[in-house]
C-alpha atoms as a PDB file:
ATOM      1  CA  UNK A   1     118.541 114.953  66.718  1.00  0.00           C
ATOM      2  CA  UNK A   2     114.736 115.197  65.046  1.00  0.00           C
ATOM      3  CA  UNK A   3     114.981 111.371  64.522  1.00  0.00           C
ATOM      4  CA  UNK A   4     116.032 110.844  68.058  1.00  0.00           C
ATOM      5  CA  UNK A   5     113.075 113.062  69.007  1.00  0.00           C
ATOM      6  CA  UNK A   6     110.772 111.657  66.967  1.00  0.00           C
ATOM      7  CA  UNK A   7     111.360 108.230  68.444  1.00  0.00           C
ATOM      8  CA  UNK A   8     111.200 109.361  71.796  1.00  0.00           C
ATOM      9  CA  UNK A   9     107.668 110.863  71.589  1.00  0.00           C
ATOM     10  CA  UNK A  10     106.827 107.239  69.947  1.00  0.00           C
ATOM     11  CA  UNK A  11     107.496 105.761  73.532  1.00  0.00           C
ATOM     12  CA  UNK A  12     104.546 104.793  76.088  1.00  0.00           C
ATOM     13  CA  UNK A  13     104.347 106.451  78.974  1.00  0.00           C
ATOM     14  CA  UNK A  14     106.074 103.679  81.150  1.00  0.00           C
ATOM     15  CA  UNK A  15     109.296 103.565  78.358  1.00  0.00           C
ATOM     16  CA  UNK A  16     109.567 107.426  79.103  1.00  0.00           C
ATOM     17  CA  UNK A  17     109.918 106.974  82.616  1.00  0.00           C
ATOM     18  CA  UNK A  18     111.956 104.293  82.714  1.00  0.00           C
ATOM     19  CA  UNK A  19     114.056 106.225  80.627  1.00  0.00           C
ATOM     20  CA  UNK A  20     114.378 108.940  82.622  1.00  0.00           C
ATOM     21  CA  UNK A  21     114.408 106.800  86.031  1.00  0.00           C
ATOM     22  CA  UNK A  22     117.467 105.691  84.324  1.00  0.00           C
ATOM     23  CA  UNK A  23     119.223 109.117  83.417  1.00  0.00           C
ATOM     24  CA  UNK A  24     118.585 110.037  87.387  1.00  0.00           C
ATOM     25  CA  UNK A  25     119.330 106.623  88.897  1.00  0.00           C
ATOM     26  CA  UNK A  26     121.963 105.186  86.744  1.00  0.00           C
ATOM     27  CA  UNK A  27     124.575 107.930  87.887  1.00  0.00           C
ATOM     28  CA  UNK A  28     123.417 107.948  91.565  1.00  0.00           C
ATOM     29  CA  UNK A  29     124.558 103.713  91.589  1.00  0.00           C
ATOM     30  CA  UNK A  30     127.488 104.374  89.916  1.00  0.00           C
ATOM     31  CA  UNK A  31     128.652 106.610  92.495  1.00  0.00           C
ATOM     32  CA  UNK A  32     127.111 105.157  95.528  1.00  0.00           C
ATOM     33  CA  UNK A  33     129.082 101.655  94.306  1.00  0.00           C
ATOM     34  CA  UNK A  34     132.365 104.087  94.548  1.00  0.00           C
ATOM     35  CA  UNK A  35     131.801 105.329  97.926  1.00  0.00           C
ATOM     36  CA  UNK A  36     130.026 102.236  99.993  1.00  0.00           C
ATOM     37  CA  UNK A  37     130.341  98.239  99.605  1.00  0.00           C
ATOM     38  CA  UNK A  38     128.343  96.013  97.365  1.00  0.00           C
ATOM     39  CA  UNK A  39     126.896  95.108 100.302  1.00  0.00           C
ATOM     40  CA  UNK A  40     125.580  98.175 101.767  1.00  0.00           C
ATOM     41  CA  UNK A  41     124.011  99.549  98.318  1.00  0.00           C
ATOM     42  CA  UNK A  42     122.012  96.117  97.746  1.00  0.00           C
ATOM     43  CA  UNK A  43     121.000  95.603 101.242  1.00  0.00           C
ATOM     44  CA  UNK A  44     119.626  99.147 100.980  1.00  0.00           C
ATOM     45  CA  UNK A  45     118.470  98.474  98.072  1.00  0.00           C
ATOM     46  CA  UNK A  46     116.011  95.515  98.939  1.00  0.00           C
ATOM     47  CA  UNK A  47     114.600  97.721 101.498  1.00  0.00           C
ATOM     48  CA  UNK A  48     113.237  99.744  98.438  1.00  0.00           C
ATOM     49  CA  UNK A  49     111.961  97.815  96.412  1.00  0.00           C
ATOM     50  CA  UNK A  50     108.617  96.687  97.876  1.00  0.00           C
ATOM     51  CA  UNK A  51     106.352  94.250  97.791  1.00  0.00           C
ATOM     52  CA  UNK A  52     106.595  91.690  94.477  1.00  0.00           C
ATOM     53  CA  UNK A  53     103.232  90.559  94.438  1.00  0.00           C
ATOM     54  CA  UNK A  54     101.784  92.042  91.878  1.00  0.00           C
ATOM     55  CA  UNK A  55     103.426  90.722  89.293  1.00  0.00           C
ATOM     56  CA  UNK A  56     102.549  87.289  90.605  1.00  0.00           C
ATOM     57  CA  UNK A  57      99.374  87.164  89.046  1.00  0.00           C
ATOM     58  CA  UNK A  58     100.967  87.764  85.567  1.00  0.00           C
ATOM     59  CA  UNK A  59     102.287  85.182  82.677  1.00  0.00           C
ATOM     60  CA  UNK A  60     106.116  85.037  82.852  1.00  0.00           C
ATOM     61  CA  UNK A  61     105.891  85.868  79.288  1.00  0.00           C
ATOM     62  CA  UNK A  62     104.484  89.496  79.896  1.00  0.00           C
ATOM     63  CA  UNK A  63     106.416  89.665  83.384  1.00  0.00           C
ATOM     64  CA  UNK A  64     109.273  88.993  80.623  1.00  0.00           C
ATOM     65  CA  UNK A  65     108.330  91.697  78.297  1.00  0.00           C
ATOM     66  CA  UNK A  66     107.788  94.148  80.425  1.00  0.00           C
ATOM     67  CA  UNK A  67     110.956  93.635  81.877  1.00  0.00           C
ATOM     68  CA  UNK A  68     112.878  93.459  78.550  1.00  0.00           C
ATOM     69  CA  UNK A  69     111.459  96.817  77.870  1.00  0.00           C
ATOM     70  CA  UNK A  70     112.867  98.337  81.144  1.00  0.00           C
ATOM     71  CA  UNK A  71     116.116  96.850  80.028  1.00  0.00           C
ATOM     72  CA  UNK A  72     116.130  98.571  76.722  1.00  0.00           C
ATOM     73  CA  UNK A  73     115.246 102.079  78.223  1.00  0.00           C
ATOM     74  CA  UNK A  74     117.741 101.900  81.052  1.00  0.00           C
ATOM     75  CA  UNK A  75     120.683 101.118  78.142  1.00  0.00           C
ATOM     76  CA  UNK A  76     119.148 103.850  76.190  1.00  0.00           C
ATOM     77  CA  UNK A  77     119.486 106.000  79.099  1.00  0.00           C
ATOM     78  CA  UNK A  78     123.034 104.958  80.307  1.00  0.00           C
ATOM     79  CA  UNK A  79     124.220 105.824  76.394  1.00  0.00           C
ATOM     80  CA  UNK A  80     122.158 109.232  76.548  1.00  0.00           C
ATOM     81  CA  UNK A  81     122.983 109.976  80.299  1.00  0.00           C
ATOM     82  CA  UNK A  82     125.937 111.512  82.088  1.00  0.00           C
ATOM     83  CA  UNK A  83     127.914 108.082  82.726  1.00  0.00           C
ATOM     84  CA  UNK A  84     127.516 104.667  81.070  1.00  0.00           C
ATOM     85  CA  UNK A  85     128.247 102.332  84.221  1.00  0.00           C
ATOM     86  CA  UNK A  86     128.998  98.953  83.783  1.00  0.00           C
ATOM     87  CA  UNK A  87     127.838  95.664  83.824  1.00  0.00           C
ATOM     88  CA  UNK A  88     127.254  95.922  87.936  1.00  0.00           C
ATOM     89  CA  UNK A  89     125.822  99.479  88.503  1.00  0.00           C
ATOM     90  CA  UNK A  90     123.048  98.872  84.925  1.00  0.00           C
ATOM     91  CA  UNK A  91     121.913  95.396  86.446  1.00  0.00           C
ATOM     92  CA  UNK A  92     121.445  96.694  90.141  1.00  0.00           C
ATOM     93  CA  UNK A  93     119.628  99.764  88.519  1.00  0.00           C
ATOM     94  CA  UNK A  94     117.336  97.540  86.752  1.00  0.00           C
ATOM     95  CA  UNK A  95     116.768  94.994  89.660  1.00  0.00           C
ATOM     96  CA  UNK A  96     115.552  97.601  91.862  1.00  0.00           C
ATOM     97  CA  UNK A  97     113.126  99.494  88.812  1.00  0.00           C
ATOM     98  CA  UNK A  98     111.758  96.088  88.326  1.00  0.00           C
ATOM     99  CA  UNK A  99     111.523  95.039  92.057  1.00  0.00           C
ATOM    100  CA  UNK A 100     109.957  98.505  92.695  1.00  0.00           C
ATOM    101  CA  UNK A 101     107.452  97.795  89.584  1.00  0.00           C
ATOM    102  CA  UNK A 102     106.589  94.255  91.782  1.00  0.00           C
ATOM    103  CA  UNK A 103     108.296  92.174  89.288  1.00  0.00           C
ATOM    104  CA  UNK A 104     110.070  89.006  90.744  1.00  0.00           C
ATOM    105  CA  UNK A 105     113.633  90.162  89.259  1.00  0.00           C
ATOM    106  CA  UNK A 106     116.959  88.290  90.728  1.00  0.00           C
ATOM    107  CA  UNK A 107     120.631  90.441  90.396  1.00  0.00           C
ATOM    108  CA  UNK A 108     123.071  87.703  89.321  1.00  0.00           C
ATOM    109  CA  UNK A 109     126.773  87.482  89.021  1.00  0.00           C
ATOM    110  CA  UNK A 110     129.010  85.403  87.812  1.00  0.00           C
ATOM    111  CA  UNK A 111     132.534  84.749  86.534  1.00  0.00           C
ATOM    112  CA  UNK A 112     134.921  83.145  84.052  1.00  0.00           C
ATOM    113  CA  UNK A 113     138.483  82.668  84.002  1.00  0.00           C
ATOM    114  CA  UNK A 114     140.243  83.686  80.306  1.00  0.00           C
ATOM    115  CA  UNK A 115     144.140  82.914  80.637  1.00  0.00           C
ATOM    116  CA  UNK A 116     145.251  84.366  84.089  1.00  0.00           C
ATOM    117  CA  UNK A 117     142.744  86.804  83.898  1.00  0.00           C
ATOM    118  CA  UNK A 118     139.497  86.609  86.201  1.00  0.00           C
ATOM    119  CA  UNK A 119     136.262  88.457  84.811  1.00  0.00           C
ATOM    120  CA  UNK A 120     133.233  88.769  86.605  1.00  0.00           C
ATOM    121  CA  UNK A 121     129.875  89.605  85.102  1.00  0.00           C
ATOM    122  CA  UNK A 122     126.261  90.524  86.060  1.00  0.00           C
ATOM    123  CA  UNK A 123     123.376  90.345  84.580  1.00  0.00           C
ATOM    124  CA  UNK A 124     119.269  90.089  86.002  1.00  0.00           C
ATOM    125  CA  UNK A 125     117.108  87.042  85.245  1.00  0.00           C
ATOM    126  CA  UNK A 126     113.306  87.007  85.722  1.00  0.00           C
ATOM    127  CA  UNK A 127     111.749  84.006  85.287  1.00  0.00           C
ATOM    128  CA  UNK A 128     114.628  82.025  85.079  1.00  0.00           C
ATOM    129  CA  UNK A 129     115.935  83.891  81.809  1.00  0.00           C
ATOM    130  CA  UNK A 130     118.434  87.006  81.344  1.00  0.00           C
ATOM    131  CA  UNK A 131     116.663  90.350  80.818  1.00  0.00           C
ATOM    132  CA  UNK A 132     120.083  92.417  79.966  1.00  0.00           C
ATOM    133  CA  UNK A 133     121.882  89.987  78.220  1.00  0.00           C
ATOM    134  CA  UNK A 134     121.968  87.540  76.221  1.00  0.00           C
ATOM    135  CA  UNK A 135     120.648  83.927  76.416  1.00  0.00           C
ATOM    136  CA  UNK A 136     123.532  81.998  76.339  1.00  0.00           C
ATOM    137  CA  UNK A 137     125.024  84.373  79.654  1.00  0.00           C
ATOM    138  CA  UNK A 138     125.487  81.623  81.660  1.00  0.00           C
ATOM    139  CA  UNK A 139     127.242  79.429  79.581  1.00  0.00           C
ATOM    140  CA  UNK A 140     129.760  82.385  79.135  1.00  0.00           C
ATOM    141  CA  UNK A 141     129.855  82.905  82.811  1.00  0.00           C
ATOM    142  CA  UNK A 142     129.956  80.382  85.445  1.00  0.00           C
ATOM    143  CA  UNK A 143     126.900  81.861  87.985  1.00  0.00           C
ATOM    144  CA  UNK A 144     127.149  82.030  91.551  1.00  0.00           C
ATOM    145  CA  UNK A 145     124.988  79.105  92.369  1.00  0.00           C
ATOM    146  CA  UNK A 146     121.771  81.240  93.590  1.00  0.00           C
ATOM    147  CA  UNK A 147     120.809  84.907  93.259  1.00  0.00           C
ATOM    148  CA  UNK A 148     122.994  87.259  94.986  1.00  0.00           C
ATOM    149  CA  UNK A 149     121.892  88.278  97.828  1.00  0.00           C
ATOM    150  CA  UNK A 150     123.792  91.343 100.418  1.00  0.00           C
ATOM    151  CA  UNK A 151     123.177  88.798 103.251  1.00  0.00           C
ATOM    152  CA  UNK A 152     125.069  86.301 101.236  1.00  0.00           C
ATOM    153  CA  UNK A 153     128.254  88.512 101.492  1.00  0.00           C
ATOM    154  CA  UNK A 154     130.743  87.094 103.889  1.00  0.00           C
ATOM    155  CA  UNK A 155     130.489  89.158 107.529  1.00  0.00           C
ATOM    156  CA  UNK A 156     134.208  90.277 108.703  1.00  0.00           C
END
């Protein structure tokens, strides 16, 4: 418990809120993903995020970094927090703190067929490369051929 503590207070400012953006938001998608559609949760969402300007006038490479460190305190968080969440509800969480922080982040999914079974996976890229996953993600997956977008869903 010290060593946990003593990390924690080694965190910037920005890694502590992430962090606890996580432990508050994390749950709150996992639930809101049980009671509404994909749909209705990203279209919402996108309406949240704001502007993604800012991070325009950036390098991808810090864009990139800053990102990756968002990643790491969201996991951190979703091991720490009340629920875990999978693949889905930590990669919408993170797409809309990195939106929300202006960065140009885009929620992919995609899927891969092992035996009879169908698995689906999703991950977010920012410039072009995966932030919560590994590198070699879409080789493992097959992606949807753009970024996933709630307009994209089919209308009923």
């Amino acid at each position: 418990m010290n060593a946990t503590w003593v990390r924690f207070c080694k965190l910037s400012g920005r890694e502590r809120r992430d962090f606890f953006l996580g432990l508050l938001f994390l749950p709150a998608v996992v639930i809101w993903l049980r009671v509404s559609t994909f749909q209705s949760v990203q279209q919402t969402l996108e309406k949240w995020h704001g502007a993604t300007a800012s991070a325009s006038q950036r390098d991808d490479t810090s864009i990139f970094t800053e990102a990756q460190s968002a990643s790491r305190m969201l996991d951190a968080a979703s091991r720490r927090g009340l629920v875990r969440g999978n693949c889905l509800s930590r990669s919408m969480a993170l797409w809309w703190l990195l939106r929300r922080r202006g960065i140009p982040a885009q929620l992919r999914i995609g899927a891969r067929k092992i035996g009879s079974q169908l698995e689906a996976h999703a991950w977010v890229e920012v410039a072009g490369r995966a932030v919560n996953d590994s590198d070699d993600v879409q080789t493992r997956y097959a992606p949807f051929a753009g970024p996933i977008a709630g307009k994209m869903v089919a209308q009923k």
